[in-house]
C-alpha atoms as a PDB file:
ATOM      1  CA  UNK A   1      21.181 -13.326 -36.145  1.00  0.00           C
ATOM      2  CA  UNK A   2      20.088  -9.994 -34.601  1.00  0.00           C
ATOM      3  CA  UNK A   3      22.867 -10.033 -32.471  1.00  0.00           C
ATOM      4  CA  UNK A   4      25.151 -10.052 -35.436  1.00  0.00           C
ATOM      5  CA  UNK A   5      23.695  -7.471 -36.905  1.00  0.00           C
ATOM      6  CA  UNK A   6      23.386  -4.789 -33.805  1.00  0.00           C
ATOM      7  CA  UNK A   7      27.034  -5.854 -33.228  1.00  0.00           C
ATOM      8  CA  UNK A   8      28.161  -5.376 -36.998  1.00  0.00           C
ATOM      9  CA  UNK A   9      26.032  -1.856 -36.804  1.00  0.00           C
ATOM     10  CA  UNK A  10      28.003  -1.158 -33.605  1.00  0.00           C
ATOM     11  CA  UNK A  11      27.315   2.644 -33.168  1.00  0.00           C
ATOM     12  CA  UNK A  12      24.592   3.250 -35.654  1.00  0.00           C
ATOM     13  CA  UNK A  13      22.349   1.129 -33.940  1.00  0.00           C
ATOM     14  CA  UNK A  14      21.214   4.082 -32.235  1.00  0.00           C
ATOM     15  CA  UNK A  15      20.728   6.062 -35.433  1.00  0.00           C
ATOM     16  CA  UNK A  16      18.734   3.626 -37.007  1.00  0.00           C
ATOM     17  CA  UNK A  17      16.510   3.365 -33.916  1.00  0.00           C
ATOM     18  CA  UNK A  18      16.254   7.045 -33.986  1.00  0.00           C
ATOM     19  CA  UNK A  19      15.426   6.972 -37.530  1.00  0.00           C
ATOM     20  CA  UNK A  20      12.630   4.252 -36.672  1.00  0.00           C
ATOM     21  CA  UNK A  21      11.464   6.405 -33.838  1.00  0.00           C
ATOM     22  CA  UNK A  22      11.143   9.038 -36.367  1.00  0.00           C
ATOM     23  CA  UNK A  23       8.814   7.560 -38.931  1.00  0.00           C
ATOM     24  CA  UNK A  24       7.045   5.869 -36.273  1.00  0.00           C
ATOM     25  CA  UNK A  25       5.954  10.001 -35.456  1.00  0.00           C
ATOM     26  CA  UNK A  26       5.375  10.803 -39.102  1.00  0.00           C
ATOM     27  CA  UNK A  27       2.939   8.069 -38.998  1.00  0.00           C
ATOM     28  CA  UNK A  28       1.123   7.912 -36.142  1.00  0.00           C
ATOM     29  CA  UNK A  29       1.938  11.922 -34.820  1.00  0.00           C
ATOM     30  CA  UNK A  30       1.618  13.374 -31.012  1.00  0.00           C
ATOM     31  CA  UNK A  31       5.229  14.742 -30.849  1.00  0.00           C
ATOM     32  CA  UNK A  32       6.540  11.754 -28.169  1.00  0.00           C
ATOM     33  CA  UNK A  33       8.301   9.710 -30.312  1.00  0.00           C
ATOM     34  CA  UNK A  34       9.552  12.703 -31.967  1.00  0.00           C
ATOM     35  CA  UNK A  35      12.000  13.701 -28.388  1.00  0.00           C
ATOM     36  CA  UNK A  36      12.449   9.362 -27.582  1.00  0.00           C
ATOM     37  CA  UNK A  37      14.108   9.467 -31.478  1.00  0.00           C
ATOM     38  CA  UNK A  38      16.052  12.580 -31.112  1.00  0.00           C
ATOM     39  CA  UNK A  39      17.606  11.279 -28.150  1.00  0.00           C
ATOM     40  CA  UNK A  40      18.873   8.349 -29.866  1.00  0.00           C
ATOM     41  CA  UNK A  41      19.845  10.195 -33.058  1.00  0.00           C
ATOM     42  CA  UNK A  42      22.361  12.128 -30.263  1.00  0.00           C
ATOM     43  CA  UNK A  43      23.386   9.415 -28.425  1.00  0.00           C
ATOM     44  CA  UNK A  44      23.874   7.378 -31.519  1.00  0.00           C
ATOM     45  CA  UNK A  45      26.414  10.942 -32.414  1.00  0.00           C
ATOM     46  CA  UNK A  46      28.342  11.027 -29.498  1.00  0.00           C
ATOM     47  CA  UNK A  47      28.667   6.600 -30.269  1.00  0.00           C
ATOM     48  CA  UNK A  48      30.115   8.043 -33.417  1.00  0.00           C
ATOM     49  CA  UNK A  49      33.108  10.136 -31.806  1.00  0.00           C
ATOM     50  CA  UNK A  50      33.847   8.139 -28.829  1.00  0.00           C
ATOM     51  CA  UNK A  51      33.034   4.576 -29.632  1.00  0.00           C
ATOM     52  CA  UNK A  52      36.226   2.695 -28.852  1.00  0.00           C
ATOM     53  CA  UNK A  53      36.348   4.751 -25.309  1.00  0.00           C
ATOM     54  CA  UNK A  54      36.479   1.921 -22.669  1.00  0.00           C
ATOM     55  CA  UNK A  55      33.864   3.499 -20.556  1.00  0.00           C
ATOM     56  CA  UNK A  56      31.546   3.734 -23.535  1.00  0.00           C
ATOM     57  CA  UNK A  57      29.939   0.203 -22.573  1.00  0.00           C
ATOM     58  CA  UNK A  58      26.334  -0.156 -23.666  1.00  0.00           C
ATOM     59  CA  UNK A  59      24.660   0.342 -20.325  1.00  0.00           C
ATOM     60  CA  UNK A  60      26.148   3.768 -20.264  1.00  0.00           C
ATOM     61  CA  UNK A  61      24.966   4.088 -23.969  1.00  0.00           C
ATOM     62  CA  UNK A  62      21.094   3.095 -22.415  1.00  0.00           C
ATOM     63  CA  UNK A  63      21.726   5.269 -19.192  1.00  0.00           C
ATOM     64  CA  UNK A  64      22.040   8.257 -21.427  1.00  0.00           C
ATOM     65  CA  UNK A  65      20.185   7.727 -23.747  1.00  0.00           C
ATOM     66  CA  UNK A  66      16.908   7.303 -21.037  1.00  0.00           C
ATOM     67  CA  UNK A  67      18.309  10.757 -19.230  1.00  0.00           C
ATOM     68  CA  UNK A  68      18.548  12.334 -22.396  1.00  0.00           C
ATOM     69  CA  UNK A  69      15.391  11.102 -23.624  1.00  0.00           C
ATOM     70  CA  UNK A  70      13.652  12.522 -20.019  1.00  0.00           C
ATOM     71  CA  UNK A  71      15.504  16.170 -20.948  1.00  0.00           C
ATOM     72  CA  UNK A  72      14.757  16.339 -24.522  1.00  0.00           C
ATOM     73  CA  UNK A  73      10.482  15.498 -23.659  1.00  0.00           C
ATOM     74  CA  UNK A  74      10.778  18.112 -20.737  1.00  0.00           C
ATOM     75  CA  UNK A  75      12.524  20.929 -23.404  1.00  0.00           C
ATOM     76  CA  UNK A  76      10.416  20.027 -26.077  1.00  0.00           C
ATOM     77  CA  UNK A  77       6.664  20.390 -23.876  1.00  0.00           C
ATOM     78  CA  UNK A  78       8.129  23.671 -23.068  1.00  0.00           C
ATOM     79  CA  UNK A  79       9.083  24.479 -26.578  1.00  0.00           C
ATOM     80  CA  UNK A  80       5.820  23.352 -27.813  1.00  0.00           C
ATOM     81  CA  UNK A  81       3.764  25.131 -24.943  1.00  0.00           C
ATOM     82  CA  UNK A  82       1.222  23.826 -22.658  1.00  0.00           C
ATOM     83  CA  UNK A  83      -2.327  23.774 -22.372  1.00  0.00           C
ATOM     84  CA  UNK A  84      -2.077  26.903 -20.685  1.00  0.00           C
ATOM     85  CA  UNK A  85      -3.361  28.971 -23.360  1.00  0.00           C
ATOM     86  CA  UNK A  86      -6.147  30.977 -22.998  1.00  0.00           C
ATOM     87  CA  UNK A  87      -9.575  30.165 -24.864  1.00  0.00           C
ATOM     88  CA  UNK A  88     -12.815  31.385 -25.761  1.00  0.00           C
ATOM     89  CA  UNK A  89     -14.558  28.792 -24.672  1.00  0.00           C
ATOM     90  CA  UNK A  90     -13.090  27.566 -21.628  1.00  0.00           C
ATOM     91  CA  UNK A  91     -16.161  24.799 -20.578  1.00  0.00           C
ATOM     92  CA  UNK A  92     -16.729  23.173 -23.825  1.00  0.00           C
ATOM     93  CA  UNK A  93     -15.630  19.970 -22.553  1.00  0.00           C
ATOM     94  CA  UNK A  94     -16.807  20.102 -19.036  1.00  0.00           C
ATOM     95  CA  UNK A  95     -20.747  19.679 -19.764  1.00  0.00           C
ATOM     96  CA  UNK A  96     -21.724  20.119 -15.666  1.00  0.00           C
ATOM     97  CA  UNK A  97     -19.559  23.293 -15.236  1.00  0.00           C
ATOM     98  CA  UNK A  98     -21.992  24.573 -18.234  1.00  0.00           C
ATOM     99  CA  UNK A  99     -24.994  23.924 -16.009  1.00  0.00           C
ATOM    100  CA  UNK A 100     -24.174  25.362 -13.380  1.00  0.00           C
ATOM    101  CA  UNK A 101     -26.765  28.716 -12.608  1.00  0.00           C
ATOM    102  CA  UNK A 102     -29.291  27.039 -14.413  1.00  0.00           C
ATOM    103  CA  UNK A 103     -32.775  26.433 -13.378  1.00  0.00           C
ATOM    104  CA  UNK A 104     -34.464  22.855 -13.031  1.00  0.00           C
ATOM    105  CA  UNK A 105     -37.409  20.951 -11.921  1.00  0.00           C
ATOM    106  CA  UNK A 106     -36.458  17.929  -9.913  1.00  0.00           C
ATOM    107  CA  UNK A 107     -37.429  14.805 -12.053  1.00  0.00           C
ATOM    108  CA  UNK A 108     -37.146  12.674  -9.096  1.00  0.00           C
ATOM    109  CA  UNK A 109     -37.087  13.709  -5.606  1.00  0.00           C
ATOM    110  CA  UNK A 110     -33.459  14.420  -3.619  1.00  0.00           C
ATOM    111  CA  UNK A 111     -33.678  11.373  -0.579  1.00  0.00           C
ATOM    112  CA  UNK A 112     -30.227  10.478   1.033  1.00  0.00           C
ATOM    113  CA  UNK A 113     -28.823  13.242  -0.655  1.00  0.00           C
ATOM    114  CA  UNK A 114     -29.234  12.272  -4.136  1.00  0.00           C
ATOM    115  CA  UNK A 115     -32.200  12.926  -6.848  1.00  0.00           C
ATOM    116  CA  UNK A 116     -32.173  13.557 -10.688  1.00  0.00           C
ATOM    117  CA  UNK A 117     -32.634  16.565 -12.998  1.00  0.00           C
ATOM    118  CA  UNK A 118     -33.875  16.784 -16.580  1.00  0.00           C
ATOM    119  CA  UNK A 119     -31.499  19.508 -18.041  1.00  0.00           C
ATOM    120  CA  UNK A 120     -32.178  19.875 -22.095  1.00  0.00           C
ATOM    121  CA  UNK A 121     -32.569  15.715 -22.948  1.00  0.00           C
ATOM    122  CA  UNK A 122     -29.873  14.770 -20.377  1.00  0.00           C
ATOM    123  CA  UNK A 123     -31.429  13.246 -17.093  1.00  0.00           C
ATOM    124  CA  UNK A 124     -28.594  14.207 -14.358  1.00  0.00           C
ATOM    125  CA  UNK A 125     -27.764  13.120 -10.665  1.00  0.00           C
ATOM    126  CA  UNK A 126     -27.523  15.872  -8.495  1.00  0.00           C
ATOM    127  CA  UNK A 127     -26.767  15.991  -4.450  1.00  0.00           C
ATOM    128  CA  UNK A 128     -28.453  18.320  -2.668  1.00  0.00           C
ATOM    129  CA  UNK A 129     -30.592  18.874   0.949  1.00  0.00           C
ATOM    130  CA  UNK A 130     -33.960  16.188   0.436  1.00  0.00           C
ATOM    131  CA  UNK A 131     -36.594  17.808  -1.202  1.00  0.00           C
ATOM    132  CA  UNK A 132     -39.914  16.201  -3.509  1.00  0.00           C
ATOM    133  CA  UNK A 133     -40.055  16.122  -7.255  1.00  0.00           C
ATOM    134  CA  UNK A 134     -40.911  18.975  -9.141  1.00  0.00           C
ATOM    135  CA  UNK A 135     -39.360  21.569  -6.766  1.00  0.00           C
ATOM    136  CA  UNK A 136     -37.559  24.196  -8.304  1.00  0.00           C
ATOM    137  CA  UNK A 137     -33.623  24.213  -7.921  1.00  0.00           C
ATOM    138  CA  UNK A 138     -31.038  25.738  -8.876  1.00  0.00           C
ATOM    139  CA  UNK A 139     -27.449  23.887 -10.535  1.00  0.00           C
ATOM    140  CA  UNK A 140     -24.747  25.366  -7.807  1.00  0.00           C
ATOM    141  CA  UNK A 141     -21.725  23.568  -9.042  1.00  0.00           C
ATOM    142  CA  UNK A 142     -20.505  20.126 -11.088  1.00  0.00           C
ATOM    143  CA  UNK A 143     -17.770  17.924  -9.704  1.00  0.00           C
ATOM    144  CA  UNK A 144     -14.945  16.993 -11.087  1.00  0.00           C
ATOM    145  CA  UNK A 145     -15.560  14.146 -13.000  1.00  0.00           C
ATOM    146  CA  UNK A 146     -19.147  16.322 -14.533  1.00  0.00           C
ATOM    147  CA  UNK A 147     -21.112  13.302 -13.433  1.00  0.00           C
ATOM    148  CA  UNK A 148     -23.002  14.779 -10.889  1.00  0.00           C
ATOM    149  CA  UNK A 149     -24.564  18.670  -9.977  1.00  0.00           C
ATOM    150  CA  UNK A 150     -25.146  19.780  -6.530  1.00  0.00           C
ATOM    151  CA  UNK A 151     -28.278  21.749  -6.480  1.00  0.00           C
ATOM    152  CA  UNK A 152     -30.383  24.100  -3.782  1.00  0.00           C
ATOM    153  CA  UNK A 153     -33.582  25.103  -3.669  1.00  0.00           C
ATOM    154  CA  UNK A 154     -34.714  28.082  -5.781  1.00  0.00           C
ATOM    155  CA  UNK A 155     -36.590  30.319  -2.917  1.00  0.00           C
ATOM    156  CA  UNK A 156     -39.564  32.108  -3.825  1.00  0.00           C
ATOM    157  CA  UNK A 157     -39.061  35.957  -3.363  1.00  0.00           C
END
């Protein structure tokens, strides 16, 4: 039964699943679906001029429409711009890159390289040289991930 009816549809089964791919965005938006169904609205065009063209087959149909899909994502995160911008507040996800400079008592000693900090209510792992609880330290950086702080030693002066 579907096969009757993508073959009785013939070249405007690509506008109707460009059309689908369109709603799909009005629904559930994040501008993907919006480039995937503008590819297939143009494909499903050029199926309208040239469809009895012996080379049109339907993998050449899928081969463009995948390359064109590939181009029109790549134009349109350039035409919608990047996270690039600049912000006011460029740590307000990244928690451990907040605490880094700021002062701590270790909660629990550093041994092996690792220890824990009380920072506000959050109890953190941080790597640092071996030192007791209670010293003073000092938050040097986060990694990546903001699940751990390296720390050093505050010296008194």
């Amino acid at each position: 039964m579907i096969d009757r009816i993508l073959s009785e549809l013939g070249p405007w089964n690509w506008m109707v699943l460009g059309f689908v791919l369109l709603v799909v965005e009005v629904i559930a938006p994040g501008f993907f679906m919006l480039w995937i169904g503008i590819a297939a609205l143009i494909v499903g065009a050029v199926s309208l001029l040239i469809w009895d063209v012996a080379i049109w087959t339907w993998q050449v149909q899928v081969l463009l429409f995948l390359v064109l899909s590939l181009v029109s994502a790549f134009v349109g995160k350039k035409l919608m711009g990047g996270h690039d911008q600049p912000t006011d507040q460029p740590l307000l996800n990244r928690r451990g890159a907040q605490m880094v400079g700021r002062m701590a008592t270790l909660a629990e000693p550093i041994r092996d390289g690792r220890g824990r900090i009380k920072l506000g209510d959050t109890l953190w792992r941080v790597s640092g040289p071996d030192l007791p609880a209670g010293t003073q330290v000092r938050v040097t950086s986060a990694a990546d991930t903001d699940l751990e702080l390296t720390v050093e030693q505050v010296r008194a002066s």
